[in-house]
PDB file of N, CA and C in Angstrom:
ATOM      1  N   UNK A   1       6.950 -14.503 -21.928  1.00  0.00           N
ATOM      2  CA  UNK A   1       6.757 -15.913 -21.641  1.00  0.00           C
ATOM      3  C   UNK A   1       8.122 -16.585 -21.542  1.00  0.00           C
ATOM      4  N   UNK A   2       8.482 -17.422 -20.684  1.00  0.00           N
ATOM      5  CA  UNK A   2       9.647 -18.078 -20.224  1.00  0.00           C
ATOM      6  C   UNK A   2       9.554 -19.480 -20.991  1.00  0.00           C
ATOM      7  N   UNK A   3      10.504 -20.029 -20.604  1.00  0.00           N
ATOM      8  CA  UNK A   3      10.974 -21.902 -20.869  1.00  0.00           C
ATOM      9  C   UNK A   3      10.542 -22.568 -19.589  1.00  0.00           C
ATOM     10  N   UNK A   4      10.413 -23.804 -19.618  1.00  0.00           N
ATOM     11  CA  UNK A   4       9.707 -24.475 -18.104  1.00  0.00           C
ATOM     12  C   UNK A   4      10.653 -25.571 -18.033  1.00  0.00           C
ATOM     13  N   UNK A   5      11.174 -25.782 -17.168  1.00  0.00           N
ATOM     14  CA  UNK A   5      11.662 -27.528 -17.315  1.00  0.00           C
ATOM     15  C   UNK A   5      10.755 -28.269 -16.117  1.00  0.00           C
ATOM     16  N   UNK A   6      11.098 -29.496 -17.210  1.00  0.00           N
ATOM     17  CA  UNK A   6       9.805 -30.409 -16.572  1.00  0.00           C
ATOM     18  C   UNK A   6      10.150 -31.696 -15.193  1.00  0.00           C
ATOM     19  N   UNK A   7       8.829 -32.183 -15.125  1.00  0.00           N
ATOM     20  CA  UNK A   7       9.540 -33.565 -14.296  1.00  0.00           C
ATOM     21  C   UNK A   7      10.602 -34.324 -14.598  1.00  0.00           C
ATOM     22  N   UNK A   8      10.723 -34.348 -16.484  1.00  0.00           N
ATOM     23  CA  UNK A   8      11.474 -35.378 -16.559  1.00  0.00           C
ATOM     24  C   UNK A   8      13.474 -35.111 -16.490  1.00  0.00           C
ATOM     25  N   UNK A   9      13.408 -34.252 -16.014  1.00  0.00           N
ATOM     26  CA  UNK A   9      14.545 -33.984 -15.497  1.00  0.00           C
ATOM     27  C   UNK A   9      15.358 -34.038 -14.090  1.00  0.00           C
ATOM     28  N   UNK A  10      14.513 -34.216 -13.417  1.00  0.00           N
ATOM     29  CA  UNK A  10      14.705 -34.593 -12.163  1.00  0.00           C
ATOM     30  C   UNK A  10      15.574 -36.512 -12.144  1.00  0.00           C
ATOM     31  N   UNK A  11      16.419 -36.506 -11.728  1.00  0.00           N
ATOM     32  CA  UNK A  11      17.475 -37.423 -11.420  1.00  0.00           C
ATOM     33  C   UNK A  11      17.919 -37.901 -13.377  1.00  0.00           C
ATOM     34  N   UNK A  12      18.207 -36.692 -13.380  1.00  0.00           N
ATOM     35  CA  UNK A  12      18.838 -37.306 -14.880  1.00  0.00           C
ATOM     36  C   UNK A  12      19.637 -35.692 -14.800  1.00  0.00           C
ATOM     37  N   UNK A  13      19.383 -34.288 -14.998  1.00  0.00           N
ATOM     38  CA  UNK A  13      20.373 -33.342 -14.791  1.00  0.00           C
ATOM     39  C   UNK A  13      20.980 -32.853 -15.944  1.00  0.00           C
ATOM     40  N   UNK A  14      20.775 -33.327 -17.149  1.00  0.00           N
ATOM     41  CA  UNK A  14      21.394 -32.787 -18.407  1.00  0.00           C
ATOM     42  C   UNK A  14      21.477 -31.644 -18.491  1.00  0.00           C
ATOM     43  N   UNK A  15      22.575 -31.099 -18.821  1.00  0.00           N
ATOM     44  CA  UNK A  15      23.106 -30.142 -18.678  1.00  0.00           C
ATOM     45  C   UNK A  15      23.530 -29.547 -19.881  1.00  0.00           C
ATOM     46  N   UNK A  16      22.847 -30.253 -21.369  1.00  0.00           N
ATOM     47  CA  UNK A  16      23.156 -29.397 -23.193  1.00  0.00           C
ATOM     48  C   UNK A  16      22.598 -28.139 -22.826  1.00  0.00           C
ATOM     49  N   UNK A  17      21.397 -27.893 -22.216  1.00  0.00           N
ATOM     50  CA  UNK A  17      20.712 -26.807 -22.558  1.00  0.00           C
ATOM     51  C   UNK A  17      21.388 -25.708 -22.200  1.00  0.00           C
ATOM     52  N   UNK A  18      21.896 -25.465 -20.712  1.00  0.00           N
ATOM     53  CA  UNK A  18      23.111 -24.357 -20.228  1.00  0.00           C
ATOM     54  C   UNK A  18      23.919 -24.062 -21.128  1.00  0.00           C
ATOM     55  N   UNK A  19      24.266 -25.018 -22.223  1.00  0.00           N
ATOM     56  CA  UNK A  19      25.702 -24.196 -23.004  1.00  0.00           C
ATOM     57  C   UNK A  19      24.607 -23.392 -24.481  1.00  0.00           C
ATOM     58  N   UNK A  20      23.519 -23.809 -24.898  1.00  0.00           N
ATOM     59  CA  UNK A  20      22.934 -22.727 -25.505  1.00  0.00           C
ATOM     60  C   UNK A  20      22.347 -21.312 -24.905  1.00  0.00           C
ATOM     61  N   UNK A  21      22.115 -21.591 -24.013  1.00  0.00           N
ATOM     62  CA  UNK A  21      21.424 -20.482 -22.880  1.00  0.00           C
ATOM     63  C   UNK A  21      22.528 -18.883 -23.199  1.00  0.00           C
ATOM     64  N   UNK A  22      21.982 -18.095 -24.096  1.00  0.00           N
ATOM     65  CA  UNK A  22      22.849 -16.894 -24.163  1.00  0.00           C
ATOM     66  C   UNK A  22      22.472 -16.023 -23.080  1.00  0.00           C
ATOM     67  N   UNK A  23      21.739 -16.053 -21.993  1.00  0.00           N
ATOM     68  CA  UNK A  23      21.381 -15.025 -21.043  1.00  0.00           C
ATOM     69  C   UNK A  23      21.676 -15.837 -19.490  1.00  0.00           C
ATOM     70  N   UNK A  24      22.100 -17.479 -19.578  1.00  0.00           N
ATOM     71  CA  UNK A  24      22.258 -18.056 -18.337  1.00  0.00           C
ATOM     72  C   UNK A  24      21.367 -17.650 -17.124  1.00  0.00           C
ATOM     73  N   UNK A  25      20.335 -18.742 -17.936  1.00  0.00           N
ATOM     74  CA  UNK A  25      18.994 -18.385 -17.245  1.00  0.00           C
ATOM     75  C   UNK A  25      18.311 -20.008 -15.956  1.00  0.00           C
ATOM     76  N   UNK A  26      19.924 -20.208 -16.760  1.00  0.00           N
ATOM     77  CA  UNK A  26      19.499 -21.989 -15.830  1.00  0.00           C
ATOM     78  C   UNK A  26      19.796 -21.928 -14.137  1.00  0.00           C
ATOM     79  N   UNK A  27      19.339 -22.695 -13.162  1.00  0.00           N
ATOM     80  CA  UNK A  27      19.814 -22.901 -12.098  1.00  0.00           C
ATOM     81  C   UNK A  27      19.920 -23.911 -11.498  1.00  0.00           C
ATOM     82  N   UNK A  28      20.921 -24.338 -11.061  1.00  0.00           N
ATOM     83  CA  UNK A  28      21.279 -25.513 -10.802  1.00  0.00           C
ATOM     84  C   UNK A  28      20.609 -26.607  -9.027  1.00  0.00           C
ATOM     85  N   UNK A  29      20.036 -27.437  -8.996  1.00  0.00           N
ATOM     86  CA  UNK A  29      19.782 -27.895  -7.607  1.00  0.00           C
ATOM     87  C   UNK A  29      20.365 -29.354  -7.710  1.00  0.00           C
ATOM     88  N   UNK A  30      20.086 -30.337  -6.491  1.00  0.00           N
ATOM     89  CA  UNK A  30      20.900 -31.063  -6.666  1.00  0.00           C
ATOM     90  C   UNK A  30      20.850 -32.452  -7.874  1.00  0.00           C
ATOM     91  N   UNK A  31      19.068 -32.411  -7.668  1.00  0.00           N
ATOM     92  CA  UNK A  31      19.004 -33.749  -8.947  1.00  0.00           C
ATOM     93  C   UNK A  31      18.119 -32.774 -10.240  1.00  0.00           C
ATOM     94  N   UNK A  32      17.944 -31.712 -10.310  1.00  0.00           N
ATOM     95  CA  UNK A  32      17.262 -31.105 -11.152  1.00  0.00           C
ATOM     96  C   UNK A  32      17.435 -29.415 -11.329  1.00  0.00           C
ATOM     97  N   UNK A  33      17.309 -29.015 -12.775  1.00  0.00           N
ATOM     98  CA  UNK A  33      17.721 -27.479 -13.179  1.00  0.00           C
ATOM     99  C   UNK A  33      16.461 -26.717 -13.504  1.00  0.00           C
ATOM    100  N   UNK A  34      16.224 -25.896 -13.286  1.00  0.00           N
ATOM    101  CA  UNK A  34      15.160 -24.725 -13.158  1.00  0.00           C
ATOM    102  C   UNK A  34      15.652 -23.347 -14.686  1.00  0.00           C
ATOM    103  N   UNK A  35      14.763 -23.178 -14.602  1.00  0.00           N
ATOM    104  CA  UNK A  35      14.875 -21.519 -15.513  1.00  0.00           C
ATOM    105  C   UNK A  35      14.488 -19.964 -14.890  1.00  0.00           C
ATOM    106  N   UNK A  36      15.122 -19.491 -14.812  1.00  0.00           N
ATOM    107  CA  UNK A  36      14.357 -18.078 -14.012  1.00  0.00           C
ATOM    108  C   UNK A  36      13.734 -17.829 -15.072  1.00  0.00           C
ATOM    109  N   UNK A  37      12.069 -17.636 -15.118  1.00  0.00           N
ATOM    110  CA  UNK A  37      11.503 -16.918 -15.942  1.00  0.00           C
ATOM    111  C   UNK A  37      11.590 -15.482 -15.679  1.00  0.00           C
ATOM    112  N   UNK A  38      12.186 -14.373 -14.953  1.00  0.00           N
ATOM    113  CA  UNK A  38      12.418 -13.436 -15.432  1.00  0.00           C
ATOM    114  C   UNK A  38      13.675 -13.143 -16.130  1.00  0.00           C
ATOM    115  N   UNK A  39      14.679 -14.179 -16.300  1.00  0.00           N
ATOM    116  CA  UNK A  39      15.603 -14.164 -17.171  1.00  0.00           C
ATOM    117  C   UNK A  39      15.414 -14.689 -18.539  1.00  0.00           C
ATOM    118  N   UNK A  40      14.818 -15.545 -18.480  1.00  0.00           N
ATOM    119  CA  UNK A  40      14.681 -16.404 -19.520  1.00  0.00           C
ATOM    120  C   UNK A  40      13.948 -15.465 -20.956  1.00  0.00           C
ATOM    121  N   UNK A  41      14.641 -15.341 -21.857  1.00  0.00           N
ATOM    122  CA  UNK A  41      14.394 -14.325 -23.291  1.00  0.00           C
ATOM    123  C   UNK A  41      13.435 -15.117 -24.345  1.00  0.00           C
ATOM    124  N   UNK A  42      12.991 -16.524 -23.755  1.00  0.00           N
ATOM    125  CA  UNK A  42      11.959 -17.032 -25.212  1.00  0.00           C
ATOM    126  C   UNK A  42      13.290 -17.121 -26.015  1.00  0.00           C
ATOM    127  N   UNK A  43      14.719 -17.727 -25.953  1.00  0.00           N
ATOM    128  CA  UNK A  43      15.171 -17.418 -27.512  1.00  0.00           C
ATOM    129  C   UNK A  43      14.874 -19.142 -28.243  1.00  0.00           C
ATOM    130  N   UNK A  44      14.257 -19.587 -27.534  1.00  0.00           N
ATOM    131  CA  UNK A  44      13.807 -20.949 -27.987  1.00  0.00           C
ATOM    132  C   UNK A  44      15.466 -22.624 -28.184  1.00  0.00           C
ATOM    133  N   UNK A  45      16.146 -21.500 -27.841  1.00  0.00           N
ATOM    134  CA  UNK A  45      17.215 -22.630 -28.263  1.00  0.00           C
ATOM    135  C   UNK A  45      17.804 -23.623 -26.753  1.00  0.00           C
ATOM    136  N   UNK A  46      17.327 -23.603 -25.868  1.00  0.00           N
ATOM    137  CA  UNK A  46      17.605 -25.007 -25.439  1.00  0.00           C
ATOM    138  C   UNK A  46      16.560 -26.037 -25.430  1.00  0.00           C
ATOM    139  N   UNK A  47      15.186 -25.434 -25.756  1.00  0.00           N
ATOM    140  CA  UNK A  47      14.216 -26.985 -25.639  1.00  0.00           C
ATOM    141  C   UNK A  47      14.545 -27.877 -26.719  1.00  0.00           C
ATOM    142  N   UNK A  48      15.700 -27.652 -27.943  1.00  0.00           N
ATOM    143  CA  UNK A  48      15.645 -28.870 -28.941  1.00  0.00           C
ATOM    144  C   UNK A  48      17.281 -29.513 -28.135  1.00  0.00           C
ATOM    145  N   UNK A  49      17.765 -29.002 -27.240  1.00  0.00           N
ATOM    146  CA  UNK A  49      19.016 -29.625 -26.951  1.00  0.00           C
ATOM    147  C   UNK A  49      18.594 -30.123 -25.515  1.00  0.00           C
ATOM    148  N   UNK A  50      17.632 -30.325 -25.134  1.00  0.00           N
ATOM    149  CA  UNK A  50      17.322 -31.612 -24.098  1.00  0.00           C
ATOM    150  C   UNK A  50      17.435 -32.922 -24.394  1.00  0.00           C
ATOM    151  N   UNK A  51      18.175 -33.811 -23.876  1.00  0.00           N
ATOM    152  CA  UNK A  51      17.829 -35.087 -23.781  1.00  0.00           C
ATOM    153  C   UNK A  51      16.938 -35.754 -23.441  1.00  0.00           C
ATOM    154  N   UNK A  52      16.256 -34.996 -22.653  1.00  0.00           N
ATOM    155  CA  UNK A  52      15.028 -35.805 -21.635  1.00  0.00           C
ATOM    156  C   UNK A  52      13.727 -35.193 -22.049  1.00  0.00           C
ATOM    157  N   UNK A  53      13.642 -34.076 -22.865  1.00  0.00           N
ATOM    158  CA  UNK A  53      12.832 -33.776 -23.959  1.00  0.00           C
ATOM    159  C   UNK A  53      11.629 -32.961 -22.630  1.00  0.00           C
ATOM    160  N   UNK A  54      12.238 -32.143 -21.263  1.00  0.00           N
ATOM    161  CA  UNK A  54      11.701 -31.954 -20.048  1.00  0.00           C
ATOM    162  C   UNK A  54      11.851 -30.108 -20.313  1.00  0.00           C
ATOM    163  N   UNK A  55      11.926 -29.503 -21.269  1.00  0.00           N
ATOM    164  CA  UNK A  55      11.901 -27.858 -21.412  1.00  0.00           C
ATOM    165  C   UNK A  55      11.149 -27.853 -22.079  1.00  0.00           C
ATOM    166  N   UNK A  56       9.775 -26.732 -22.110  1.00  0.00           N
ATOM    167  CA  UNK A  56       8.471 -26.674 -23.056  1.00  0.00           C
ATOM    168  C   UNK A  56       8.344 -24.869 -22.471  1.00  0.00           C
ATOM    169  N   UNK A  57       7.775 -24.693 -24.042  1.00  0.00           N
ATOM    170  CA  UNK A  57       7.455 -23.347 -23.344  1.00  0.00           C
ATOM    171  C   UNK A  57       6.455 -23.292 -22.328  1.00  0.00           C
ATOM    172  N   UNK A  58       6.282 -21.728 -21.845  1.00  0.00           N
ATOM    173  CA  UNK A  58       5.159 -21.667 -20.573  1.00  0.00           C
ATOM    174  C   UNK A  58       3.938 -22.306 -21.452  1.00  0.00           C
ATOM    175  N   UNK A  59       3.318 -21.477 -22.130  1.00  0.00           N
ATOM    176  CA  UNK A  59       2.106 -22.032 -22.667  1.00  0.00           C
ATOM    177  C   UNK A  59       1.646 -23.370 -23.069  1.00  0.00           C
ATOM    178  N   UNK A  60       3.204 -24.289 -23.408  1.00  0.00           N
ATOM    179  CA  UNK A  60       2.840 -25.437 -24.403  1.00  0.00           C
ATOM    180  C   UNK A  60       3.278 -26.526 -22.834  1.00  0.00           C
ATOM    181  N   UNK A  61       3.220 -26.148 -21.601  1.00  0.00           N
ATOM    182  CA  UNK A  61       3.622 -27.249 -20.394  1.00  0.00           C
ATOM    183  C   UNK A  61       2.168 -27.988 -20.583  1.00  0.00           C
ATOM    184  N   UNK A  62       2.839 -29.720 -20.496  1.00  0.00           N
ATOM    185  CA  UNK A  62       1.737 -30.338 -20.377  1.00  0.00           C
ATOM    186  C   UNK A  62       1.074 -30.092 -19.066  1.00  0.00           C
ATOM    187  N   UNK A  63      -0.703 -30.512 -19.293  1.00  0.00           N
ATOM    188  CA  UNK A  63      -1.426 -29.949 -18.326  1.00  0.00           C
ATOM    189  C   UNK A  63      -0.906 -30.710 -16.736  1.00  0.00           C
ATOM    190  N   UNK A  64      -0.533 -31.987 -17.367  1.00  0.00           N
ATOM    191  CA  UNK A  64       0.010 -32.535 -15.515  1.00  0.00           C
ATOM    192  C   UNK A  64       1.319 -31.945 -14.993  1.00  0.00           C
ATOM    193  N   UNK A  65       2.271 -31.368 -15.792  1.00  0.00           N
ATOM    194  CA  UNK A  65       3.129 -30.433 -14.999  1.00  0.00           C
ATOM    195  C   UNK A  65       3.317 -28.817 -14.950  1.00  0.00           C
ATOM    196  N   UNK A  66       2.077 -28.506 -14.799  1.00  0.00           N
ATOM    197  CA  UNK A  66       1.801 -27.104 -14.868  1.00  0.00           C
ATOM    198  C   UNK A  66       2.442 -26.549 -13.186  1.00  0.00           C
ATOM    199  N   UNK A  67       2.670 -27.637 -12.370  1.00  0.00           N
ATOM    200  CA  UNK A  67       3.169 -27.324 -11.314  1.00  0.00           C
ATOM    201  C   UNK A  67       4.191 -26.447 -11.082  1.00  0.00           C
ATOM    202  N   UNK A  68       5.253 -27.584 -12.273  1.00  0.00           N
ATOM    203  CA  UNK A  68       6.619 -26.743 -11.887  1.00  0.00           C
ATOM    204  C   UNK A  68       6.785 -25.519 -12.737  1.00  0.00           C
ATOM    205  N   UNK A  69       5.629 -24.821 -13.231  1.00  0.00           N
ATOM    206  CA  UNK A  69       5.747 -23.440 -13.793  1.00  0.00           C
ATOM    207  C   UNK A  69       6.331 -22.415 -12.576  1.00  0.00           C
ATOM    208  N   UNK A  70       5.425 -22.707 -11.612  1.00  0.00           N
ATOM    209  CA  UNK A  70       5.535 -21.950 -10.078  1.00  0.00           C
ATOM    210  C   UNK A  70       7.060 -22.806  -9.979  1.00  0.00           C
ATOM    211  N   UNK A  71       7.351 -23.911  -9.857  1.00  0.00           N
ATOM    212  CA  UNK A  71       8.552 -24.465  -9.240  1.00  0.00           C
ATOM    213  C   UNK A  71       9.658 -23.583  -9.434  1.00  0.00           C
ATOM    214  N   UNK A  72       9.673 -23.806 -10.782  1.00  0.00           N
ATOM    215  CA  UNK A  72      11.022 -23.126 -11.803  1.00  0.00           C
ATOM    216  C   UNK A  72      11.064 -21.477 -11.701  1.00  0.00           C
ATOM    217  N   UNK A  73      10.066 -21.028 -10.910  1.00  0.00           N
ATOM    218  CA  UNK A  73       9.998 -19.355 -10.520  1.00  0.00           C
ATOM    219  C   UNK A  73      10.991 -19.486  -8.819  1.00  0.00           C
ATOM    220  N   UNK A  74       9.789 -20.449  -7.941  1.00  0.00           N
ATOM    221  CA  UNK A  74      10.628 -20.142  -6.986  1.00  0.00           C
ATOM    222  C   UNK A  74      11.977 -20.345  -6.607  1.00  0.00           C
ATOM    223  N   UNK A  75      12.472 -21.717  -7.163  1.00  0.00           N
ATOM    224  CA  UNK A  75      13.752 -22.582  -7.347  1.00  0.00           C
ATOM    225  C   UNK A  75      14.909 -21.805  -7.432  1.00  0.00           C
ATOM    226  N   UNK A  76      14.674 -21.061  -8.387  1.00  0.00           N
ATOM    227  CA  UNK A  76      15.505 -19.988  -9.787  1.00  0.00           C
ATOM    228  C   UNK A  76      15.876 -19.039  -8.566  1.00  0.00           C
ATOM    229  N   UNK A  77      15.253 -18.415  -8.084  1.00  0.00           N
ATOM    230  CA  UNK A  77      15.583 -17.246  -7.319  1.00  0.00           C
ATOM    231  C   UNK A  77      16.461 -18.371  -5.285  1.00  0.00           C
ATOM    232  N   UNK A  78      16.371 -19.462  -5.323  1.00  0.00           N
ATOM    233  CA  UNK A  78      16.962 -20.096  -4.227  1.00  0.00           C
ATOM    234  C   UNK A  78      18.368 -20.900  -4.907  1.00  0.00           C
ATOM    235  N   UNK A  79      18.337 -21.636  -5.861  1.00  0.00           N
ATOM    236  CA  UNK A  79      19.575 -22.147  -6.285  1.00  0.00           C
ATOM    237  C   UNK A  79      20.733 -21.026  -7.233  1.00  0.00           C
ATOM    238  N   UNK A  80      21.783 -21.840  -7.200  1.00  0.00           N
ATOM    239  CA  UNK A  80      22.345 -21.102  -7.951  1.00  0.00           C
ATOM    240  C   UNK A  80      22.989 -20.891  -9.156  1.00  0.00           C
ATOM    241  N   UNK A  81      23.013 -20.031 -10.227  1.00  0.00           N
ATOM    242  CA  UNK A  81      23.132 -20.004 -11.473  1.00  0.00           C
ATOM    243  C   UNK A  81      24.223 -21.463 -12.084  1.00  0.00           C
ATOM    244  N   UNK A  82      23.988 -21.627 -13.388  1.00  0.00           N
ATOM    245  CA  UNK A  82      24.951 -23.019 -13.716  1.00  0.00           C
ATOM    246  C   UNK A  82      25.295 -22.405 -15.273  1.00  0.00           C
ATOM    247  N   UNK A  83      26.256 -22.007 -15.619  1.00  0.00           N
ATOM    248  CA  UNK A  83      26.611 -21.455 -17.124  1.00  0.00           C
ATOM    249  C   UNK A  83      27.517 -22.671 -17.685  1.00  0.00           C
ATOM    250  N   UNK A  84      27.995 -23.436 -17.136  1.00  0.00           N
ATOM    251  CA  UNK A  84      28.782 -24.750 -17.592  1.00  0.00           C
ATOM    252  C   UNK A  84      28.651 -25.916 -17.410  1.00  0.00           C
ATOM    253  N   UNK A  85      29.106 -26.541 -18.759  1.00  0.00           N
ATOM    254  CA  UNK A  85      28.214 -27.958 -18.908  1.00  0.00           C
ATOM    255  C   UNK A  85      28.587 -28.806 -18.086  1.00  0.00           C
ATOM    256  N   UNK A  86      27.846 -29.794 -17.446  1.00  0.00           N
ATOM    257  CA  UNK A  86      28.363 -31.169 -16.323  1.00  0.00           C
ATOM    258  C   UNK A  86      27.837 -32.082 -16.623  1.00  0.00           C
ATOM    259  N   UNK A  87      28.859 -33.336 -16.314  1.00  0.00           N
ATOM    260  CA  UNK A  87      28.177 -34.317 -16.684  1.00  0.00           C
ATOM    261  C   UNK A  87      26.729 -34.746 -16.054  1.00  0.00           C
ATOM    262  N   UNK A  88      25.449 -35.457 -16.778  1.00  0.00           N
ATOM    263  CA  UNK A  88      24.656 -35.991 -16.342  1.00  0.00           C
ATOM    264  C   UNK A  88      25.091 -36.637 -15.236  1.00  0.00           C
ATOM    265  N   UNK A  89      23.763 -36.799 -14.229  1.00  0.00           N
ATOM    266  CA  UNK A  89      23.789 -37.566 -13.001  1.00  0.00           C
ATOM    267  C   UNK A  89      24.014 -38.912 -13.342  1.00  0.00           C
ATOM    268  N   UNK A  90      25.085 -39.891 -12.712  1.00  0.00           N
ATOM    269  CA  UNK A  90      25.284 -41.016 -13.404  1.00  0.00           C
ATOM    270  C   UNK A  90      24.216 -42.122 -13.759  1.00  0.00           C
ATOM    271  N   UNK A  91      22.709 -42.283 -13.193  1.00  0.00           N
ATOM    272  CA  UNK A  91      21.637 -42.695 -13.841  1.00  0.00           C
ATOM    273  C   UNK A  91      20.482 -42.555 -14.749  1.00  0.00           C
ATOM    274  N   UNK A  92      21.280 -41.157 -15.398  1.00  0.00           N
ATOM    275  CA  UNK A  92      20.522 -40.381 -15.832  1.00  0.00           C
ATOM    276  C   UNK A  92      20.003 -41.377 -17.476  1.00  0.00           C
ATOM    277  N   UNK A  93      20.399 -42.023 -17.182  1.00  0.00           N
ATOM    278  CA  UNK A  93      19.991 -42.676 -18.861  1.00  0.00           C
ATOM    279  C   UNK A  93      19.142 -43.755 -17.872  1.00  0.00           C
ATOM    280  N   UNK A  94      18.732 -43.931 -17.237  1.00  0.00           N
ATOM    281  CA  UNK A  94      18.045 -44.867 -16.018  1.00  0.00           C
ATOM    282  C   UNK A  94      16.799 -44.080 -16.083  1.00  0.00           C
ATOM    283  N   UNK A  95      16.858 -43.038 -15.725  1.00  0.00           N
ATOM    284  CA  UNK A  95      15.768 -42.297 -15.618  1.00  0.00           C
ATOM    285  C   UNK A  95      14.698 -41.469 -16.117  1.00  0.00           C
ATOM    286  N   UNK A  96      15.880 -41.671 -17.015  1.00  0.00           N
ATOM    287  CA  UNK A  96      15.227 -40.719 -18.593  1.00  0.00           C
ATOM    288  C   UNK A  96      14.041 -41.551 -18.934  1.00  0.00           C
ATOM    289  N   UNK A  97      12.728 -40.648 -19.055  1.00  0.00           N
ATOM    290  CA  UNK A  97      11.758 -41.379 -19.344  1.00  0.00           C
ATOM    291  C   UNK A  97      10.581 -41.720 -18.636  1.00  0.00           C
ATOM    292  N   UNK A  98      11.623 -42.286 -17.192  1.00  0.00           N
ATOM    293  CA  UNK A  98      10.400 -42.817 -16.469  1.00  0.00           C
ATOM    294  C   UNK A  98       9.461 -41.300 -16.043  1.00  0.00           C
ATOM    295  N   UNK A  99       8.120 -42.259 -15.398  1.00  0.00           N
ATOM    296  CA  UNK A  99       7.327 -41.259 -14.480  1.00  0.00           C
ATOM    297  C   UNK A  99       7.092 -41.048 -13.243  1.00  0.00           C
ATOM    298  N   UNK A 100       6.111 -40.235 -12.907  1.00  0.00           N
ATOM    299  CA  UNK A 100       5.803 -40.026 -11.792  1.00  0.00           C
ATOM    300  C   UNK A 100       7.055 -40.045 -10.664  1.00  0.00           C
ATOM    301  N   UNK A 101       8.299 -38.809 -10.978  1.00  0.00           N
ATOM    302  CA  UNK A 101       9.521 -38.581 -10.279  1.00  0.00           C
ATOM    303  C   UNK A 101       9.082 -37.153  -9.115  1.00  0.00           C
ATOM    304  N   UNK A 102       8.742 -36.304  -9.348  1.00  0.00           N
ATOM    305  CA  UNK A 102       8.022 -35.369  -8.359  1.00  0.00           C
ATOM    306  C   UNK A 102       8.488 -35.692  -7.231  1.00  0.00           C
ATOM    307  N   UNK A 103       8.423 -36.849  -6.807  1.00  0.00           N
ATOM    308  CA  UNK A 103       9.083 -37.254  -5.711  1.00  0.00           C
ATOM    309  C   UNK A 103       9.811 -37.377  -4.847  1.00  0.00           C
ATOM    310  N   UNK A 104      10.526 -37.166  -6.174  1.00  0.00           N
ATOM    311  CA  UNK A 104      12.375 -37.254  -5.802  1.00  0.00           C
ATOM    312  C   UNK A 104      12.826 -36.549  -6.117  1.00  0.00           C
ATOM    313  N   UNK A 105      12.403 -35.051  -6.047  1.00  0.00           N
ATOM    314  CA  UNK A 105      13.327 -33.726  -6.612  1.00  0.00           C
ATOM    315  C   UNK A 105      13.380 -33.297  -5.209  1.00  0.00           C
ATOM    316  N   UNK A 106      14.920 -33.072  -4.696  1.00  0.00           N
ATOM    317  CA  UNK A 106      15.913 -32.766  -3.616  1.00  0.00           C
ATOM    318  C   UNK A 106      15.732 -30.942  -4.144  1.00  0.00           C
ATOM    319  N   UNK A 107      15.198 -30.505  -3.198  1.00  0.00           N
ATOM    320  CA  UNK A 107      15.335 -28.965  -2.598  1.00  0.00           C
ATOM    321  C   UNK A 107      16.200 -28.697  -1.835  1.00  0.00           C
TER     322      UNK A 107
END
């Protein structure tokens, strides 16, 4: 079972979780980061270093973003790996929070 990141990461981009990531399982796109679940080891340590509180395990994804389970599979294998930390997108404290963003995640 993998890590999921969620909607609420999309135009916000935090980037704590990459520097716990011991297998650099993150991938980077332009307003939002993905997990390869065949990389991803369950070691549980970036869902408490989100800001946007948008990484849940597979099983525990709330039922309205069960989407980006599939997302964060296909994404992972099209973008490319991110092992170092960057700053948040500069509205990212803007965005943090809100809903219904789906929208606005740039492929």
């Amino acid at each position: 079972m993998a890590f999921v990141v969620t909607e609420n990461c999309i135009k916000c981009k935090f980037t704590d979780c990459v520097d716990v990531c011991p297998v650099d399982c993150f991938h980077e796109g332009p307003n939002f980061l993905v997990i390869d679940p065949d990389e991803c080891i369950d070691c549980t340590l970036c869902e408490p270093e989100c800001p946007a509180n948008a990484i849940f395990a597979e099983d525990e994804v709330p039922d309205d973003q069960h989407q980006f389970i599939a997302l964060n599979a296909e994404l992972s294998k099209k973008w490319p790996s991110i092992t170092d930390v960057k700053d948040a997108l500069p509205e990212a404290d803007d965005w943090n929070g809100k809903e219904h963003k789906a929208q606005y995640l740039e492929k």
